[in-house]
C-alpha atoms as a PDB file:
ATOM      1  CA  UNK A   1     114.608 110.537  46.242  1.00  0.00           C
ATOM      2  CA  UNK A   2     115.234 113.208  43.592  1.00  0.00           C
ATOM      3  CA  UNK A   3     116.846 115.441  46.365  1.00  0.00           C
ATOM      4  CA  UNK A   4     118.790 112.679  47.771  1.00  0.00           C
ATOM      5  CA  UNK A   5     120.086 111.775  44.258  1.00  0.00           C
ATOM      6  CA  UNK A   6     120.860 115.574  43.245  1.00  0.00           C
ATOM      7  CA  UNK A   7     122.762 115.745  46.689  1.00  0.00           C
ATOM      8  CA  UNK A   8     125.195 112.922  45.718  1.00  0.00           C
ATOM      9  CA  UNK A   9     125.596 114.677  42.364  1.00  0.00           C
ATOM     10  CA  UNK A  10     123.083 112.838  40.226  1.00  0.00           C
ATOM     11  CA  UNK A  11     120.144 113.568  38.087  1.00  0.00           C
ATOM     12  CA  UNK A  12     117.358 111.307  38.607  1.00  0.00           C
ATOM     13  CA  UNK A  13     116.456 110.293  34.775  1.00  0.00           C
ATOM     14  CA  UNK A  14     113.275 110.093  32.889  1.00  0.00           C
ATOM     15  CA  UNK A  15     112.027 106.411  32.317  1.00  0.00           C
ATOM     16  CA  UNK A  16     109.612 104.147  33.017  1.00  0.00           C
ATOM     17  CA  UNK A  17     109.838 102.037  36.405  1.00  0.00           C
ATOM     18  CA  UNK A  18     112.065  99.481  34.913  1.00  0.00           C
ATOM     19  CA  UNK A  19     114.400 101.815  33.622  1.00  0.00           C
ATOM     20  CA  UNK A  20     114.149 104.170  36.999  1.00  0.00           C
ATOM     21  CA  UNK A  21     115.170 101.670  39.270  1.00  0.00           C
ATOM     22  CA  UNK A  22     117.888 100.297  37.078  1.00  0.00           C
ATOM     23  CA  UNK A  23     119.398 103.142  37.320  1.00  0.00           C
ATOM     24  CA  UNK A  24     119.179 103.635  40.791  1.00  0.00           C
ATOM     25  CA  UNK A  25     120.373 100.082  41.049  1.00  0.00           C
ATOM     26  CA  UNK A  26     123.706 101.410  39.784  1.00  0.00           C
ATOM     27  CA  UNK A  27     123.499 104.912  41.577  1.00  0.00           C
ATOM     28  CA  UNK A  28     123.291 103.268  45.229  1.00  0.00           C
ATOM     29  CA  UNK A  29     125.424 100.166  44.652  1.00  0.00           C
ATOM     30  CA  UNK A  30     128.044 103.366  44.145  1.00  0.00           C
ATOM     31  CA  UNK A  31     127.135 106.081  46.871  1.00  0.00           C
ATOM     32  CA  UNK A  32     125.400 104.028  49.375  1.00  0.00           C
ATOM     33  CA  UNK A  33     126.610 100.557  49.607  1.00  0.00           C
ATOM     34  CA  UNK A  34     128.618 100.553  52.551  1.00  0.00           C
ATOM     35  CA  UNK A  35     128.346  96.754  53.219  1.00  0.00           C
ATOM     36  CA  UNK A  36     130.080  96.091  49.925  1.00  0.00           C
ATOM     37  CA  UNK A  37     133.571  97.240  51.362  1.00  0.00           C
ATOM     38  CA  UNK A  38     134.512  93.304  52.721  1.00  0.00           C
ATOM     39  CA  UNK A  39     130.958  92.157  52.170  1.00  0.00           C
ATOM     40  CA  UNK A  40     130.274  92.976  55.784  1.00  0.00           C
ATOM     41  CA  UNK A  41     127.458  92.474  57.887  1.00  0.00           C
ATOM     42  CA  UNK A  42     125.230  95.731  58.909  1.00  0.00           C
ATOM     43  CA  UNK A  43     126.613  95.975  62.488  1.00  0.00           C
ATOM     44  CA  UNK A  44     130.357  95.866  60.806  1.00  0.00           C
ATOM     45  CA  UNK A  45     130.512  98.644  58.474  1.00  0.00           C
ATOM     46  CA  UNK A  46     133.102 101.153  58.689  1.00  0.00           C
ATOM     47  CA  UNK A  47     130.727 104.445  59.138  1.00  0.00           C
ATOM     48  CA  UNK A  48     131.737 107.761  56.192  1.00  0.00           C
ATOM     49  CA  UNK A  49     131.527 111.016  58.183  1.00  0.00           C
ATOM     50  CA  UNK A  50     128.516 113.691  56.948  1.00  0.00           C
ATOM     51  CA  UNK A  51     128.283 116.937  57.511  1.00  0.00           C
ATOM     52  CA  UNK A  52     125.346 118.518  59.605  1.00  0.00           C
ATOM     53  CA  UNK A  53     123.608 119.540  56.137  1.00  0.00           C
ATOM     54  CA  UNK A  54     123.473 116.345  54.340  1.00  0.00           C
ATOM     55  CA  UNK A  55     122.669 114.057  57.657  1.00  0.00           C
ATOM     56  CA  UNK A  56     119.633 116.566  58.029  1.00  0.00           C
ATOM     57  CA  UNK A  57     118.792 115.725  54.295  1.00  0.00           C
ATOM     58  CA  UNK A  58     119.178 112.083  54.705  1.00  0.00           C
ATOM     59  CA  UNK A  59     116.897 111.639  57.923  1.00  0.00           C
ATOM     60  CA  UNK A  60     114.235 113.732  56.136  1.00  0.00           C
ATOM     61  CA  UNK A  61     114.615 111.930  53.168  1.00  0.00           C
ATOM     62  CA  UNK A  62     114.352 108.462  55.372  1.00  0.00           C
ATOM     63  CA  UNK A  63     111.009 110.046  57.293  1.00  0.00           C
ATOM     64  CA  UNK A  64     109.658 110.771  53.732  1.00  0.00           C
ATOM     65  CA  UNK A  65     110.627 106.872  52.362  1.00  0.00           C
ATOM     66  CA  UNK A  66     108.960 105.313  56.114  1.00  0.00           C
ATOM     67  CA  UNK A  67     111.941 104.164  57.414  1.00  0.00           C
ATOM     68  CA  UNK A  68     112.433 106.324  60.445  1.00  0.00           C
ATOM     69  CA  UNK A  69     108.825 106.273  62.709  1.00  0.00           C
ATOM     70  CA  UNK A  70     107.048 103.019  64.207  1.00  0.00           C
ATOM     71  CA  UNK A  71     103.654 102.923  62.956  1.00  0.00           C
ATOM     72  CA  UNK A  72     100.710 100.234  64.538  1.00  0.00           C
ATOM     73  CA  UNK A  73      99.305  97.633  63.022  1.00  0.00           C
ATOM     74  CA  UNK A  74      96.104  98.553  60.478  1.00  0.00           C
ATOM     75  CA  UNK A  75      93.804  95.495  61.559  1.00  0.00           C
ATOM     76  CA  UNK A  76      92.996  93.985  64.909  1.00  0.00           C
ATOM     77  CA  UNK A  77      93.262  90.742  63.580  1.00  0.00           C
ATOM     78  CA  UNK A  78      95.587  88.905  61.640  1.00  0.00           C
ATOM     79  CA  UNK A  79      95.985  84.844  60.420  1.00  0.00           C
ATOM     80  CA  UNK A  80      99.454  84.791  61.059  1.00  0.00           C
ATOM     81  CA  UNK A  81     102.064  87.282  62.886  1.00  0.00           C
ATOM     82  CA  UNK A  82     105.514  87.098  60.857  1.00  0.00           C
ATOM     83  CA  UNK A  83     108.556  88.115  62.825  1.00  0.00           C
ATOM     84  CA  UNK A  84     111.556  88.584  61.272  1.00  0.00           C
ATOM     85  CA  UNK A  85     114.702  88.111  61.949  1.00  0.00           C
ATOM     86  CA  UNK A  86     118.173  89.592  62.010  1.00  0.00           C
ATOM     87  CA  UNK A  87     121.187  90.607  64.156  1.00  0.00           C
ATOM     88  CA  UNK A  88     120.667  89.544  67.796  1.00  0.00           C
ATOM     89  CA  UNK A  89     120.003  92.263  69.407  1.00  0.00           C
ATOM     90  CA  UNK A  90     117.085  92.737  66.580  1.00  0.00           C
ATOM     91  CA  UNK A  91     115.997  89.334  67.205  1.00  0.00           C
ATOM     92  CA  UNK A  92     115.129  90.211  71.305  1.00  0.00           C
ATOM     93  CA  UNK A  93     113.445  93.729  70.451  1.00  0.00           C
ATOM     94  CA  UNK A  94     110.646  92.473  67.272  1.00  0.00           C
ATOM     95  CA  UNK A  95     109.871  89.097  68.934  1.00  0.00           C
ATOM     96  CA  UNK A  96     109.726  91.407  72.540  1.00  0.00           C
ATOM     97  CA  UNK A  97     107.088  93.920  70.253  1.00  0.00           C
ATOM     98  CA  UNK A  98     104.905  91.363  68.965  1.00  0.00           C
ATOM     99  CA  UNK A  99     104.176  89.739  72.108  1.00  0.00           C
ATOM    100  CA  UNK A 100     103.492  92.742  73.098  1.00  0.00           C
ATOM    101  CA  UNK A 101     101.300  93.135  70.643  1.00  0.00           C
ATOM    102  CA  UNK A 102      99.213  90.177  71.030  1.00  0.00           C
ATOM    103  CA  UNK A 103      99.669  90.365  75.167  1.00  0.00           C
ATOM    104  CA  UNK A 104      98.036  93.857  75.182  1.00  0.00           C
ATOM    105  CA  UNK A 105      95.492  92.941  72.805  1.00  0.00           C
ATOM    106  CA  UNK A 106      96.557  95.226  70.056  1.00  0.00           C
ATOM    107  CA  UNK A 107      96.191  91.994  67.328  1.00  0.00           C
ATOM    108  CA  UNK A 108      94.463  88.639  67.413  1.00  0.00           C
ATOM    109  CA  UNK A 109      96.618  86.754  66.121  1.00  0.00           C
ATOM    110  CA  UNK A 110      96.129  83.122  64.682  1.00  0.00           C
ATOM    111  CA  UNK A 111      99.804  81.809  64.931  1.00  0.00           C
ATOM    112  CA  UNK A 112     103.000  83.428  64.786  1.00  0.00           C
ATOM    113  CA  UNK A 113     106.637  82.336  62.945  1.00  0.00           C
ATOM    114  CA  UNK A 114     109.884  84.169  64.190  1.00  0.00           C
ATOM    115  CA  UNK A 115     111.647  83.730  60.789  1.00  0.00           C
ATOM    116  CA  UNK A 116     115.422  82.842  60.510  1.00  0.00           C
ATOM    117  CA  UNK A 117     118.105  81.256  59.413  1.00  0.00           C
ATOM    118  CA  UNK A 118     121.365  79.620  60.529  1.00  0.00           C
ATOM    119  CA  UNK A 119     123.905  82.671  60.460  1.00  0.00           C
ATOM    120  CA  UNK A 120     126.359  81.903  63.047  1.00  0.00           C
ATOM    121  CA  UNK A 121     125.784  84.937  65.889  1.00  0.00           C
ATOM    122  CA  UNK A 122     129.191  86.769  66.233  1.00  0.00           C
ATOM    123  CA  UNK A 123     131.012  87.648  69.792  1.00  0.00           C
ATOM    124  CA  UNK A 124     129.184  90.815  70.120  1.00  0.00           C
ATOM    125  CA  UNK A 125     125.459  89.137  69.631  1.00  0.00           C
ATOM    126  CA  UNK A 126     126.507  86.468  72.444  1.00  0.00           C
ATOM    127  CA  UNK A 127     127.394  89.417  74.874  1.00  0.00           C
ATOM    128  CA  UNK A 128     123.909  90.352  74.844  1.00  0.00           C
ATOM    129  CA  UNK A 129     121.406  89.020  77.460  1.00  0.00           C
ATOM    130  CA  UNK A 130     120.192  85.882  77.381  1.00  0.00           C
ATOM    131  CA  UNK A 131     122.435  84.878  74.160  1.00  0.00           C
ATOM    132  CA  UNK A 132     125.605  83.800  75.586  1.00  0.00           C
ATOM    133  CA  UNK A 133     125.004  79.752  74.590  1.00  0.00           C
ATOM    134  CA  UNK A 134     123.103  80.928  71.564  1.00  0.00           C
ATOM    135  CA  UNK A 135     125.345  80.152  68.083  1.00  0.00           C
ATOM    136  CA  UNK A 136     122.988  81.057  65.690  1.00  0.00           C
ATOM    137  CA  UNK A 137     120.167  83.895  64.334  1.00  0.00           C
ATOM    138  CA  UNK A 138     117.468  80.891  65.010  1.00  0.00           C
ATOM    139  CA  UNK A 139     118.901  80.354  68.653  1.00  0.00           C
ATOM    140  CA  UNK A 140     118.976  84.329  69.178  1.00  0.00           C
ATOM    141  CA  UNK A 141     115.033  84.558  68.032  1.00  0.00           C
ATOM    142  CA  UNK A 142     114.383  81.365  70.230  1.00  0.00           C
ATOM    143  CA  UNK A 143     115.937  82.780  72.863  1.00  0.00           C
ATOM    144  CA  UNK A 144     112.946  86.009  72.592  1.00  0.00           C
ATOM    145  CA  UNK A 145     109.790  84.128  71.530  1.00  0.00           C
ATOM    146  CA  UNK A 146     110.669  82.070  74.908  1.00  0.00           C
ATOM    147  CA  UNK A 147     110.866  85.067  77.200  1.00  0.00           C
ATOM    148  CA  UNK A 148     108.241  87.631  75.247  1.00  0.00           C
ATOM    149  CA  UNK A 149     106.210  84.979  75.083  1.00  0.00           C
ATOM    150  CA  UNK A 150     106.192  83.028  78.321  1.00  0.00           C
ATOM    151  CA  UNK A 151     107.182  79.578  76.436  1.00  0.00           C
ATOM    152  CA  UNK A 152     109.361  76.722  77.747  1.00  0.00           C
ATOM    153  CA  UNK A 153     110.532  73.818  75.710  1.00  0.00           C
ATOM    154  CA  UNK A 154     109.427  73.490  72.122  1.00  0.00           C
ATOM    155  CA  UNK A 155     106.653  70.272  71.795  1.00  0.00           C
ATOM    156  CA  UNK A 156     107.933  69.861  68.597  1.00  0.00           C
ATOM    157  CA  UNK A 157     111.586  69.739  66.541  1.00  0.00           C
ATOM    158  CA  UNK A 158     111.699  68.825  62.803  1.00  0.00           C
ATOM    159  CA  UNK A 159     115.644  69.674  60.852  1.00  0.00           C
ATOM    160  CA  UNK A 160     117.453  68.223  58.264  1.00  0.00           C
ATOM    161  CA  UNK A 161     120.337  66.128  58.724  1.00  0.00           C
ATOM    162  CA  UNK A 162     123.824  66.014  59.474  1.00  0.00           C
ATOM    163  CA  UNK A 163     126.158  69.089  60.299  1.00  0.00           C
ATOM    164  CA  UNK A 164     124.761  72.909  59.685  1.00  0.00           C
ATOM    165  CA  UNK A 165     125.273  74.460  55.979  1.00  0.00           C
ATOM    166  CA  UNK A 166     123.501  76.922  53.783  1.00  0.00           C
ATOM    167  CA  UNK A 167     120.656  73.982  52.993  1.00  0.00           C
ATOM    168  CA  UNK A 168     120.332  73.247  56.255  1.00  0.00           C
ATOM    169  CA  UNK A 169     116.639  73.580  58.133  1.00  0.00           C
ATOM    170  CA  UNK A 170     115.153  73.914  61.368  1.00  0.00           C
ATOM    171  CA  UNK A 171     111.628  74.436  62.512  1.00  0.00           C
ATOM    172  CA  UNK A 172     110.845  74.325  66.634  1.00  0.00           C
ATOM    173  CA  UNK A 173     107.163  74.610  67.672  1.00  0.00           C
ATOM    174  CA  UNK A 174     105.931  75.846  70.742  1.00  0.00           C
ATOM    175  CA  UNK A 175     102.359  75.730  73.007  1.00  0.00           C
ATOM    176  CA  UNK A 176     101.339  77.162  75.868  1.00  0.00           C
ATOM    177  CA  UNK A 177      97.729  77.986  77.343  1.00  0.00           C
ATOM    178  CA  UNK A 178      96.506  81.233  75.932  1.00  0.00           C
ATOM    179  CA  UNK A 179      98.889  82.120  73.839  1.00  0.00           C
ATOM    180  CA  UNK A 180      99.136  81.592  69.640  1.00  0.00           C
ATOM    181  CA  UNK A 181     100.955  78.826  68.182  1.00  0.00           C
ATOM    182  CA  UNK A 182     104.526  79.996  67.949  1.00  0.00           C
ATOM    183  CA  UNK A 183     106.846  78.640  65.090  1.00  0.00           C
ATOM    184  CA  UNK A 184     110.710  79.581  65.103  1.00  0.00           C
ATOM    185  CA  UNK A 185     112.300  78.484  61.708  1.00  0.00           C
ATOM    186  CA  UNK A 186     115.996  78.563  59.791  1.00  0.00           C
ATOM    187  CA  UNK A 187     115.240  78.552  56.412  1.00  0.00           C
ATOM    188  CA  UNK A 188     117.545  77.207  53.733  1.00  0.00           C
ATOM    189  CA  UNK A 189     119.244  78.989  51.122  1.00  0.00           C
ATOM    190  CA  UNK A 190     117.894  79.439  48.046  1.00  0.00           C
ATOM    191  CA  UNK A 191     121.003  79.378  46.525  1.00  0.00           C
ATOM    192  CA  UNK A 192     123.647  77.634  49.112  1.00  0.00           C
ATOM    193  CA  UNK A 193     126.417  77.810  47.310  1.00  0.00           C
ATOM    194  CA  UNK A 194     126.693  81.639  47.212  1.00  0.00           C
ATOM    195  CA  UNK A 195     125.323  82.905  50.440  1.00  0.00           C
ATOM    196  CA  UNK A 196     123.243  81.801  53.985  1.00  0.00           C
ATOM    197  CA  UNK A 197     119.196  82.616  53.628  1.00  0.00           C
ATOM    198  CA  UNK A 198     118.100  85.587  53.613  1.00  0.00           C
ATOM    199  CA  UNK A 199     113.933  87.504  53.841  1.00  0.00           C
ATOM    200  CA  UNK A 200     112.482  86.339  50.731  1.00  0.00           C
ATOM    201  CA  UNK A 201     114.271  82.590  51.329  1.00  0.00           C
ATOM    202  CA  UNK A 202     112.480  82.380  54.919  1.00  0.00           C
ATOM    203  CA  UNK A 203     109.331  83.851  53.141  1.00  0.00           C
ATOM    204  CA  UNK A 204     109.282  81.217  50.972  1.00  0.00           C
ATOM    205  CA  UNK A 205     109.980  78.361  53.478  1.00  0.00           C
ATOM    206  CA  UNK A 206     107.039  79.850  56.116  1.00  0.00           C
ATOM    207  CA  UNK A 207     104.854  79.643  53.270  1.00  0.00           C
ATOM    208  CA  UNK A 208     105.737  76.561  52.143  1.00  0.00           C
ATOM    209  CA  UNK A 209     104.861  74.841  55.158  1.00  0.00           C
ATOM    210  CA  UNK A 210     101.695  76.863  55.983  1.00  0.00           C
ATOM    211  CA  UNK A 211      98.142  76.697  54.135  1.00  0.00           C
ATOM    212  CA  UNK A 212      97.864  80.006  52.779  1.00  0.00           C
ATOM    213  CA  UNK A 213      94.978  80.832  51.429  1.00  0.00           C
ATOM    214  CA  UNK A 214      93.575  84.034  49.654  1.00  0.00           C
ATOM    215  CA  UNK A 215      91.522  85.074  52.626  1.00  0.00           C
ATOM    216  CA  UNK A 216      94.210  85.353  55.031  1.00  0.00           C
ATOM    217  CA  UNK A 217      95.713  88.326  56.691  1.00  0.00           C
ATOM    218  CA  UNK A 218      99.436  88.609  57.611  1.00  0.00           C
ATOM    219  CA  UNK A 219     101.546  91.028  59.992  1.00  0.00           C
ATOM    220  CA  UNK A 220     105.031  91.442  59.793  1.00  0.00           C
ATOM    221  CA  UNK A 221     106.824  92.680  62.380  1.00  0.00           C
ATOM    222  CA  UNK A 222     110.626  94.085  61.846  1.00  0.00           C
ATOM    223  CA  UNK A 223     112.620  97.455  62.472  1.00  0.00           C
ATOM    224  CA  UNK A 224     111.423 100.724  60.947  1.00  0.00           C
ATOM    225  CA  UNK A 225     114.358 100.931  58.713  1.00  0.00           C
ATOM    226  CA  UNK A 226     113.594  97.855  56.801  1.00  0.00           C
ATOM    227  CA  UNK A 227     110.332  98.366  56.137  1.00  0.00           C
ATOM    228  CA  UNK A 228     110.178  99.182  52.556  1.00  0.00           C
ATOM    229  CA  UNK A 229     112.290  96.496  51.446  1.00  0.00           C
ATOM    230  CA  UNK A 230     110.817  93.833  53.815  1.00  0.00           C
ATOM    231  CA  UNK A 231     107.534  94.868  53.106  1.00  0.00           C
ATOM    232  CA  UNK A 232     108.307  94.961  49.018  1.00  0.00           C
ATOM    233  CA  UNK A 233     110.195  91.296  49.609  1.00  0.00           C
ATOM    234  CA  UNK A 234     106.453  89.765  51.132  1.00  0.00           C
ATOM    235  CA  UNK A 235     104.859  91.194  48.494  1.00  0.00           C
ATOM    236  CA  UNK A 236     106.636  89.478  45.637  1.00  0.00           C
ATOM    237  CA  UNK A 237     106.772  85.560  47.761  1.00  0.00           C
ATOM    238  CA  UNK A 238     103.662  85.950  49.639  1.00  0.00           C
ATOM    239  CA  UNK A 239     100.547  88.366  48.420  1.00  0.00           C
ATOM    240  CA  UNK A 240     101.571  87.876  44.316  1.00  0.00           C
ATOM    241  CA  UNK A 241     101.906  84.226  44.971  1.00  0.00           C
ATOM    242  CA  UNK A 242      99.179  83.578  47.256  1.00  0.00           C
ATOM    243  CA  UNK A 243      96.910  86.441  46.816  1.00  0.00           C
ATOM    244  CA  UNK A 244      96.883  86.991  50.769  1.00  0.00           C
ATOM    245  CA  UNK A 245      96.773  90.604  52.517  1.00  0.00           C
ATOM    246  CA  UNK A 246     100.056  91.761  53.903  1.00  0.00           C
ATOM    247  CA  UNK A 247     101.012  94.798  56.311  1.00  0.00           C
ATOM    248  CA  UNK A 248     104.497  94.804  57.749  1.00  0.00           C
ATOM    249  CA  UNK A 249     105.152  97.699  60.848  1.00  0.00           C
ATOM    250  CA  UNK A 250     108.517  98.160  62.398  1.00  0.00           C
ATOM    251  CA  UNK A 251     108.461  97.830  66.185  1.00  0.00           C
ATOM    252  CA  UNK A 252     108.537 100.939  68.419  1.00  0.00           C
ATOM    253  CA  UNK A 253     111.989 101.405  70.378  1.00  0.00           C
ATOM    254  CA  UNK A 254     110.383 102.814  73.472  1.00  0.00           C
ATOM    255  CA  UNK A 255     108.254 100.295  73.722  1.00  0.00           C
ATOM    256  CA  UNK A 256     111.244  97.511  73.987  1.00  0.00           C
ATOM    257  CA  UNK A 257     113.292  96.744  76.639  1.00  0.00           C
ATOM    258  CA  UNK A 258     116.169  96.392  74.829  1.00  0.00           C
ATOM    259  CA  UNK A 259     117.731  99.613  73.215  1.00  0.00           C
ATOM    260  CA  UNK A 260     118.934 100.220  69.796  1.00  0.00           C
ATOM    261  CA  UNK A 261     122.419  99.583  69.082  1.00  0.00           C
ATOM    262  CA  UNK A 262     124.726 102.507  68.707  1.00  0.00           C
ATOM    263  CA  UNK A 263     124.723 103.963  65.600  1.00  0.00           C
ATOM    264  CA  UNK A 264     121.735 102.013  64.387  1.00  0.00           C
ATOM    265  CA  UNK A 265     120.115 105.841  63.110  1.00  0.00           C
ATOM    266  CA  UNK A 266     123.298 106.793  61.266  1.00  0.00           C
ATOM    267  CA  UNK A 267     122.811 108.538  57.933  1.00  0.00           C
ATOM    268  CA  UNK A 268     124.629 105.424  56.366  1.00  0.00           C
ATOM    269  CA  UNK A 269     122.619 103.186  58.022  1.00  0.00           C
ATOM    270  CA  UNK A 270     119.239 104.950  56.126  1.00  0.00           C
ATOM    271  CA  UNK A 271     120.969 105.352  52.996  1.00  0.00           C
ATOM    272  CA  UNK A 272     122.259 101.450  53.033  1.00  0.00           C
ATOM    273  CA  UNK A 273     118.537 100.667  53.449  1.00  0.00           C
ATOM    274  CA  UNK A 274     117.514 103.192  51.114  1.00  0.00           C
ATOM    275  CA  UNK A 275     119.229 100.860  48.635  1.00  0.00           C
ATOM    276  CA  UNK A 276     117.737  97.629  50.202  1.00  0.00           C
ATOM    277  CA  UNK A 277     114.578  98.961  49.108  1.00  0.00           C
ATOM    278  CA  UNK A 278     115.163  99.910  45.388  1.00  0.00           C
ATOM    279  CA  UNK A 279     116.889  96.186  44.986  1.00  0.00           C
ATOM    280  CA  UNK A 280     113.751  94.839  46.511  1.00  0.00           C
ATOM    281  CA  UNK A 281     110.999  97.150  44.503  1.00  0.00           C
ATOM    282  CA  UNK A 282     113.546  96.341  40.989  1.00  0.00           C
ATOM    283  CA  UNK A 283     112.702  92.729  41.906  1.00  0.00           C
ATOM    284  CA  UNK A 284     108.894  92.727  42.812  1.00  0.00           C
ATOM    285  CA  UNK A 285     108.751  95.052  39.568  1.00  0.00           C
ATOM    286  CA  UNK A 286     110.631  92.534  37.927  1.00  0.00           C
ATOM    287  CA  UNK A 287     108.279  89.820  39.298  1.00  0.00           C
ATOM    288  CA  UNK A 288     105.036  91.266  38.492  1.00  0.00           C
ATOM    289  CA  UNK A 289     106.155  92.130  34.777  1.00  0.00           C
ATOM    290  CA  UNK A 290     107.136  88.860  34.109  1.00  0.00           C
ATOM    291  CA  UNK A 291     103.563  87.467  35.566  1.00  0.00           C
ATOM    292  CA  UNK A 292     101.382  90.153  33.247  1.00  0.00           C
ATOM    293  CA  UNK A 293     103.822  88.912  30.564  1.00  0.00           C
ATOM    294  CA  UNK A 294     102.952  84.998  30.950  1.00  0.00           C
END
């Protein structure tokens, strides 16, 4: 991080934590926040150009922060397998990994939640396979618990009313013989009249509606590149609230049948997600001094 900081023409300061990440708070929302340029999805930013010198910094920098290389799950067995949403395409290659996972007898798993939310898909997620009469991220991950896992109809549909907003809800449940359990869910937002849900809000709903209990063992499943901040994000909702065990892996590329998008390894890519993760470490740092506080 210093080297990454000194290359953008910084100084990393002296501090404690809080003060640290402050001030990388303020250093990446400059340098590295691509997304803020017409508050963009990932998929839409407008790429900067890098020379050959400082992508070679960045990708070593991103190997050296664990957002570049899929790594297996610790445990063999887990209470609950956690996989996360995201742009479509994402949505087809985690839930296609997990099953995997649990198919091959990598984990024994004793349910599994594909986590979402109800952000309408855009033209380019519908073109993919299988998603043409999908509208939302919850469709999109319905659409690959269904096929990675063998599933049909859900047995079960429970949603709020009326038409689809930030507080709106879903939660679809699905059985079939040997196989987990399988929960797809669109969270709410936890604050609907700013933005749609996002990790820590379908966190938070997931464990709202399941029994967690100290004892229990959780696996999240997402991309390499959004490890440290997805992985920081369960932290602060689930183990400091629940006092559960939590490892979260990002899925291996070659072992999906659906390839990356282009450009989804781009230096700005890392570096946007390089950010992701000092937001989400300034709030579980945030979090955690406010409960040794109390």
């Amino acid at each position: 991080m210093r080297a990454l900081v000194e290359e953008y023409g910084g100084t990393l300061p002296a501090g404690d934590v809080s003060e640290i990440l402050a001030w990388l708070d303020a250093f990446s929302d400059q340098h590295w926040n691509f997304r803020k340029q017409g508050n963009v999805e990932r998929d839409q930013v407008a790429a900067p150009t890098f020379d050959p010198a400082r992508t070679a910094l960045v990708l070593a920098v991103a190997t050296a922060l664990r957002l570049v290389e899929p790594t297996d799950p610790p445990h063999a067995t887990y209470d609950h397998l956690l996989v996360l949403g995201g742009l479509g395409r994402a949505c087809l290659q985690r839930t296609e990994f997990a099953a995997r996972l649990v198919r091959e007898g990598v984990v024994a798993v004793g349910d599994v939640a594909a986590l979402g939310s109800f952000r309408p898909l855009t033209e380019a997620e519908t073109a993919l396979p299988g998603l043409a009469d999908s509208r939302f991220e919850m469709d999109a991950m319905g659409v690959g618990v269904r096929s990675a896992f063998g599933l049909t109809e859900p047995v079960r549909c429970e949603s709020s009313d009326g038409p689809v907003t930030h507080r709106s809800w879903q939660v679809r449940t699905y059985r079939a013989a040997d196989c987990p359990a399988v929960h797809v869910l669109a969270a709410p937002s936890s604050a609907p009249e700013q933005r749609r849900a996002n990790t820590p809000d379908t966190y938070e709903f997931w464990a709202q509606r399941s029994s967690l209990q100290p004892t229990d063992r959780i696996l999240v499943v997402t991309s390499p590149i959004y490890v440290p901040f997805q992985h920081s994000d369960a932290i602060r909702m689930l183990a400091a609230r629940y006092g559960c065990g939590i490892d979260t892996i990002g899925f291996d590329p070659a072992r999906t049948t659906v390839p990356l998008a282009p450009g989804a390894t781009n230096p700005d890519r890392y570096l946007q997600e390089i950010r992701s993760g000092i937001l989400s470490m300034q709030r579980l740092h945030q979090a955690l001094a406010g409960t040794l506080a109390a």
